[in-house]
N, C-alpha and C. Protein backbone atom coordinates (compact mmCIF):
# COMPACT_ATOMS: atom_id res chain seq x y z
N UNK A 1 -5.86 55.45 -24.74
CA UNK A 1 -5.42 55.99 -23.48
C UNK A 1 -6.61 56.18 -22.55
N UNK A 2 -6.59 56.11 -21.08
CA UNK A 2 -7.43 56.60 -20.16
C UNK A 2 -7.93 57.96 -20.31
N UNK A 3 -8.93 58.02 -20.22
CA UNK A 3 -9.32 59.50 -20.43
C UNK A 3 -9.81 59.99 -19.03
N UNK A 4 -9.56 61.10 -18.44
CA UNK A 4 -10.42 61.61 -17.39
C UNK A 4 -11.74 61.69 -17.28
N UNK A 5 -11.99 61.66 -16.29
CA UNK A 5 -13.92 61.66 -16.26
C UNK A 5 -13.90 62.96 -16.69
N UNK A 6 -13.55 63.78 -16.25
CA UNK A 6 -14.23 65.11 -16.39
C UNK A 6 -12.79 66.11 -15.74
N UNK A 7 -12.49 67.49 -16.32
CA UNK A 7 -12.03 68.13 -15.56
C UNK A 7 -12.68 68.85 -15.02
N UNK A 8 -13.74 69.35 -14.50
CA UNK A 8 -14.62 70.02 -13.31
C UNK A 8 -15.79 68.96 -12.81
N UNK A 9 -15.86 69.02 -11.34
CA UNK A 9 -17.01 68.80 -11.00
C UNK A 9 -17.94 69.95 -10.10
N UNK A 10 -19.21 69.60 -9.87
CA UNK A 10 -19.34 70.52 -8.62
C UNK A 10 -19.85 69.90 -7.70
N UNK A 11 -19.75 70.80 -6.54
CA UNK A 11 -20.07 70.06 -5.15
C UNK A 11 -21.01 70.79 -4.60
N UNK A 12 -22.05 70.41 -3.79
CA UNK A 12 -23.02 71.08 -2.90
C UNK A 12 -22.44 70.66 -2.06
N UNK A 13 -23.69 71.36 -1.17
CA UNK A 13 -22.96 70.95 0.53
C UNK A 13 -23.11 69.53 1.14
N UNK A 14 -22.59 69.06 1.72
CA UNK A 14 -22.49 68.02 2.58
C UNK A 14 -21.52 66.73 1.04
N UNK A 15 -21.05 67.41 0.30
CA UNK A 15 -20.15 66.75 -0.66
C UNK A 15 -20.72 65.92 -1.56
N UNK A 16 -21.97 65.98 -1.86
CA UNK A 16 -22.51 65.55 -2.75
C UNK A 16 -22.47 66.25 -4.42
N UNK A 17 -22.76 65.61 -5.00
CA UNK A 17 -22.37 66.41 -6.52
C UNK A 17 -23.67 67.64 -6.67
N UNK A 18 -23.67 68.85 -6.92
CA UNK A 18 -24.54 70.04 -6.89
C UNK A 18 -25.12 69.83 -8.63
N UNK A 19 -26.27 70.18 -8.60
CA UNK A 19 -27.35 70.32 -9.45
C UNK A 19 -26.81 72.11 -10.20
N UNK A 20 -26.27 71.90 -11.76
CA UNK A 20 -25.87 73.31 -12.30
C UNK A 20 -26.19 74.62 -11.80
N UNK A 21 -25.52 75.31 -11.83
CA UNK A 21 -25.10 76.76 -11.03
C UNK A 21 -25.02 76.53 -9.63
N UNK A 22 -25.05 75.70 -8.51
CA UNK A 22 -25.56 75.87 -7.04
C UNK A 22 -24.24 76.31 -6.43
N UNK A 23 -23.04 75.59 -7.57
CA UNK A 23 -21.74 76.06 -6.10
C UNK A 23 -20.54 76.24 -7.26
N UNK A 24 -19.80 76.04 -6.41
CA UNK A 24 -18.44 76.44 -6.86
C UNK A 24 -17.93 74.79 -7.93
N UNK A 25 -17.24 75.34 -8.66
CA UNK A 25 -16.41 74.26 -9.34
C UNK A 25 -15.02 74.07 -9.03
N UNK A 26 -14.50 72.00 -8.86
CA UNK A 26 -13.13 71.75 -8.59
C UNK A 26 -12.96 71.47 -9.99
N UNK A 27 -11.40 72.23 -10.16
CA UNK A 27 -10.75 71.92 -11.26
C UNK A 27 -9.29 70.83 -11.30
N UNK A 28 -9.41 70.75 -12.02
CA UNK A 28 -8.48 69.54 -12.03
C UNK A 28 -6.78 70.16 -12.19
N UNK A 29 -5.68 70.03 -11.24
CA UNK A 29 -4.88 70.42 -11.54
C UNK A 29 -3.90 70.25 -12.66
N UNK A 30 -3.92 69.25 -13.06
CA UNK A 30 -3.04 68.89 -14.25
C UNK A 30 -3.85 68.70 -15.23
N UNK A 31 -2.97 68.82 -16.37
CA UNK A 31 -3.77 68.92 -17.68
C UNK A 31 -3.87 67.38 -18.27
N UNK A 32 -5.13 67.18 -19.51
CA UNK A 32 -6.16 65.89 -19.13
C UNK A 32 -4.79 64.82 -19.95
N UNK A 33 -3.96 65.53 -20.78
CA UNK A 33 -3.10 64.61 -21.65
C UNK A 33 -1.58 63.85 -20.25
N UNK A 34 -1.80 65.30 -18.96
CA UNK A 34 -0.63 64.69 -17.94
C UNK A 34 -1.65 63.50 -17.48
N UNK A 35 -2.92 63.53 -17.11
CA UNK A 35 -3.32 62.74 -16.20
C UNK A 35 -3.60 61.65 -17.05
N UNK A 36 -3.92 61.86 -18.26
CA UNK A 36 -3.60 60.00 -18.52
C UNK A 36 -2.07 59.54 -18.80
N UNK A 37 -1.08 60.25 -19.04
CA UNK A 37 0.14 59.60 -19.09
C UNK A 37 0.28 59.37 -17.54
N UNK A 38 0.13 59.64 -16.19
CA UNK A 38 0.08 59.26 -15.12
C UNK A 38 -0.45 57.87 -15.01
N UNK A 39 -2.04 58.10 -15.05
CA UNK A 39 -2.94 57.01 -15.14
C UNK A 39 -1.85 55.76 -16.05
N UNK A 40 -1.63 55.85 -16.85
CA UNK A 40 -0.75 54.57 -17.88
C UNK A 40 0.45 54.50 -16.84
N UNK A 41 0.86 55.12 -16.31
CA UNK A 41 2.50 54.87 -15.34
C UNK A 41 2.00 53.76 -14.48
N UNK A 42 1.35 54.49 -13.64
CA UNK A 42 0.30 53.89 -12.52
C UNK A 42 -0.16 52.04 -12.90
N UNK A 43 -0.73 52.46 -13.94
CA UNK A 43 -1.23 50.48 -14.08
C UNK A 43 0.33 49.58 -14.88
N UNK A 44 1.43 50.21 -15.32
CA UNK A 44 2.27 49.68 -15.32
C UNK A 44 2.89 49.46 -14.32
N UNK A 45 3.21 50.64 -13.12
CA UNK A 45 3.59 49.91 -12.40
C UNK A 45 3.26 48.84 -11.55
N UNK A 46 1.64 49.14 -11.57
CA UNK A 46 1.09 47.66 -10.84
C UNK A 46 1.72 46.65 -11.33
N UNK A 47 1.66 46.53 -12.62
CA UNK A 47 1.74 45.35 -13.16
C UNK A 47 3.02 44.79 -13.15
N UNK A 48 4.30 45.48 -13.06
CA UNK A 48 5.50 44.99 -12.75
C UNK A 48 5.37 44.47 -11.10
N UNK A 49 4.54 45.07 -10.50
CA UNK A 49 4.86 44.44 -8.97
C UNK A 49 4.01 43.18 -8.88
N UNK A 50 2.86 42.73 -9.51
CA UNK A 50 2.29 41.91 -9.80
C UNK A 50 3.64 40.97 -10.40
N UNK A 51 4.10 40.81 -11.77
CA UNK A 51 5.30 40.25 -11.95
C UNK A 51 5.97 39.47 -10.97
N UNK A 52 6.49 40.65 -10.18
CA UNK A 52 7.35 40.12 -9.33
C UNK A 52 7.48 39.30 -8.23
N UNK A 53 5.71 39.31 -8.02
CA UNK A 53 5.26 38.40 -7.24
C UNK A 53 5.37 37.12 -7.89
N UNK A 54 4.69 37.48 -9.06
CA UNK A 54 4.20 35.54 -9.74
C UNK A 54 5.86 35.09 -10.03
N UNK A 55 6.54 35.73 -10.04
CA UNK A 55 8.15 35.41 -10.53
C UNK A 55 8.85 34.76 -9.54
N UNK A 56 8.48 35.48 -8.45
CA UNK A 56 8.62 34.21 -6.99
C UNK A 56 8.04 33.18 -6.98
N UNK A 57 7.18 32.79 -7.28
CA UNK A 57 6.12 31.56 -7.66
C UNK A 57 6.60 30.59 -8.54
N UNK A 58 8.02 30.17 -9.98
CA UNK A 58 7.91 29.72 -10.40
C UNK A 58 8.76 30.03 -10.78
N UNK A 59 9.59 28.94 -11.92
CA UNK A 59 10.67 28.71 -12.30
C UNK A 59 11.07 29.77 -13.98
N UNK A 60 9.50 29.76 -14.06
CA UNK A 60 9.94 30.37 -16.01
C UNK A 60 10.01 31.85 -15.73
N UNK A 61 11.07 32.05 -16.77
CA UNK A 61 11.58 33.30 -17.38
C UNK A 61 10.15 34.19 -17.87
N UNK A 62 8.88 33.87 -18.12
CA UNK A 62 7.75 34.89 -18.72
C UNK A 62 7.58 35.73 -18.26
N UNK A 63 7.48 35.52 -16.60
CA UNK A 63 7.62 36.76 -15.71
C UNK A 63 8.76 38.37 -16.03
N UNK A 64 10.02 37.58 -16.32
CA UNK A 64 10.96 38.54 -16.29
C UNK A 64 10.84 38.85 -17.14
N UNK A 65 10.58 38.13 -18.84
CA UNK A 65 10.40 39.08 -19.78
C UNK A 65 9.36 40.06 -20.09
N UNK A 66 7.93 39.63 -19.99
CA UNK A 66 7.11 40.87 -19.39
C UNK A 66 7.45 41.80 -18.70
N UNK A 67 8.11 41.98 -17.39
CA UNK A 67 8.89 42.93 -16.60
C UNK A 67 9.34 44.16 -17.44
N UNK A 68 10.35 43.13 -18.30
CA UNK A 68 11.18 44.16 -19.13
C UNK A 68 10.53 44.96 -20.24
N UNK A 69 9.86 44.00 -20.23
CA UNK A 69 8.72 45.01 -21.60
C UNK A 69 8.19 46.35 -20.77
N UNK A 70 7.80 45.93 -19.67
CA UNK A 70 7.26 46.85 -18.91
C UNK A 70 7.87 47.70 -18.26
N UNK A 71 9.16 47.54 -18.46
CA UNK A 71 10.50 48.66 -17.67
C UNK A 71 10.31 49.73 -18.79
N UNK A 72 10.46 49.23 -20.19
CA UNK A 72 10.82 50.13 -21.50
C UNK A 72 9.62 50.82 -21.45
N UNK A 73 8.64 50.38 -21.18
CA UNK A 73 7.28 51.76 -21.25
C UNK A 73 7.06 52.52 -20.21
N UNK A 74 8.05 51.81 -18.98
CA UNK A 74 7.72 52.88 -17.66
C UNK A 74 8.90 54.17 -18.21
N UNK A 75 9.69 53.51 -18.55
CA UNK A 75 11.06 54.81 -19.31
C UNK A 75 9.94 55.79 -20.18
N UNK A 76 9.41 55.33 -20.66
CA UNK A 76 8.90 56.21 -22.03
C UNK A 76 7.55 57.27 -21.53
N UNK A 77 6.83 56.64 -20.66
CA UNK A 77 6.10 57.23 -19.50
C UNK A 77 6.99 58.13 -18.66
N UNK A 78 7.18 58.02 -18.07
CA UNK A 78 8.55 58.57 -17.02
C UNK A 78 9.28 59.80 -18.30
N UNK A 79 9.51 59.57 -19.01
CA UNK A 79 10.13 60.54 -19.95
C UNK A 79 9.12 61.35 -20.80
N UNK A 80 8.08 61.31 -21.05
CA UNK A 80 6.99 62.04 -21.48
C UNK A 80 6.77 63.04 -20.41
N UNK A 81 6.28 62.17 -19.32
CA UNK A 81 5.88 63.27 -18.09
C UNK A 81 6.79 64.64 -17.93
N UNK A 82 8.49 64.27 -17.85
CA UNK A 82 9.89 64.95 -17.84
C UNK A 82 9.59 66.08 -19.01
N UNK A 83 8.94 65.37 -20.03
CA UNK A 83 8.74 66.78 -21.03
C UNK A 83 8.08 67.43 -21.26
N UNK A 84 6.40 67.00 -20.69
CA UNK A 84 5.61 68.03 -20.40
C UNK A 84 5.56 68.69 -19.12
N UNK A 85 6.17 68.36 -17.80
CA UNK A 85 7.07 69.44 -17.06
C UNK A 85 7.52 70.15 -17.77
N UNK A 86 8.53 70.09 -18.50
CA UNK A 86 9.71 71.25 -19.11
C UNK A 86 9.16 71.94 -20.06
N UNK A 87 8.04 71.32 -20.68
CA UNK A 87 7.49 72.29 -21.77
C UNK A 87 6.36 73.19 -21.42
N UNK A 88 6.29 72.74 -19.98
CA UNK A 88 4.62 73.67 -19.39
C UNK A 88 3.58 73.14 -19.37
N UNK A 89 3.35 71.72 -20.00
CA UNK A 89 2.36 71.28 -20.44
C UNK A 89 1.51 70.01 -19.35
N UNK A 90 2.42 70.54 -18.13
CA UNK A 90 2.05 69.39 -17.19
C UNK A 90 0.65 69.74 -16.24
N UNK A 91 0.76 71.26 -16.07
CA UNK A 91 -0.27 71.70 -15.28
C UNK A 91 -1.70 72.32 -16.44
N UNK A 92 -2.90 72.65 -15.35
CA UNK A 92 -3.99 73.29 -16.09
C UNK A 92 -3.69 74.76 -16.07
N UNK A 93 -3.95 75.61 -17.16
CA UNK A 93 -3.61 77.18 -17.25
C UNK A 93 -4.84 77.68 -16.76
């Protein structure tokens, strides 16, 4: 799975990254297991719209069956996310 860079960074002024203790820390709002099931939604769905392009392009069925492969993991993505909403587990505490 994608892993997050980091959940905190810090910032000095003029938005550059700050040298330890100088400023305040951004935290990451969602928690690091939501943001890679996001991150995995995200490059699937590229990749179905990619599909759908090359599927205009040409006569074979490979396109559409990839698609579909890629429908069943956007469900399973899409339904993970649905349960760490409901279980609390979507945001950082």
């Amino acid at each position: 799975m994608v892993k997050q860079a980091e959940q905190s960074i810090s910032y000095g002024s003029g938005g550059a990254p700050a040298a330890a203790g100088q400023s305040s820390q951004i935290r990451s709002p969602i928690s690091n297991d939501a943001y890679n099931v996001v991150a995995a939604l995200h490059e699937k769905l590229e990749g179905l719209e990619a599909y759908r392009k090359y599927a205009g392009d040409t006569e074979s069925d490979l396109w559409k069956k990839l698609a579909e492969s890629d429908i069943e993991c956007v469900g399973a993505l899409v339904g993970e996310l649905e349960r760490m909403v409901s279980e609390g587990r979507f945001r950082t505490h």
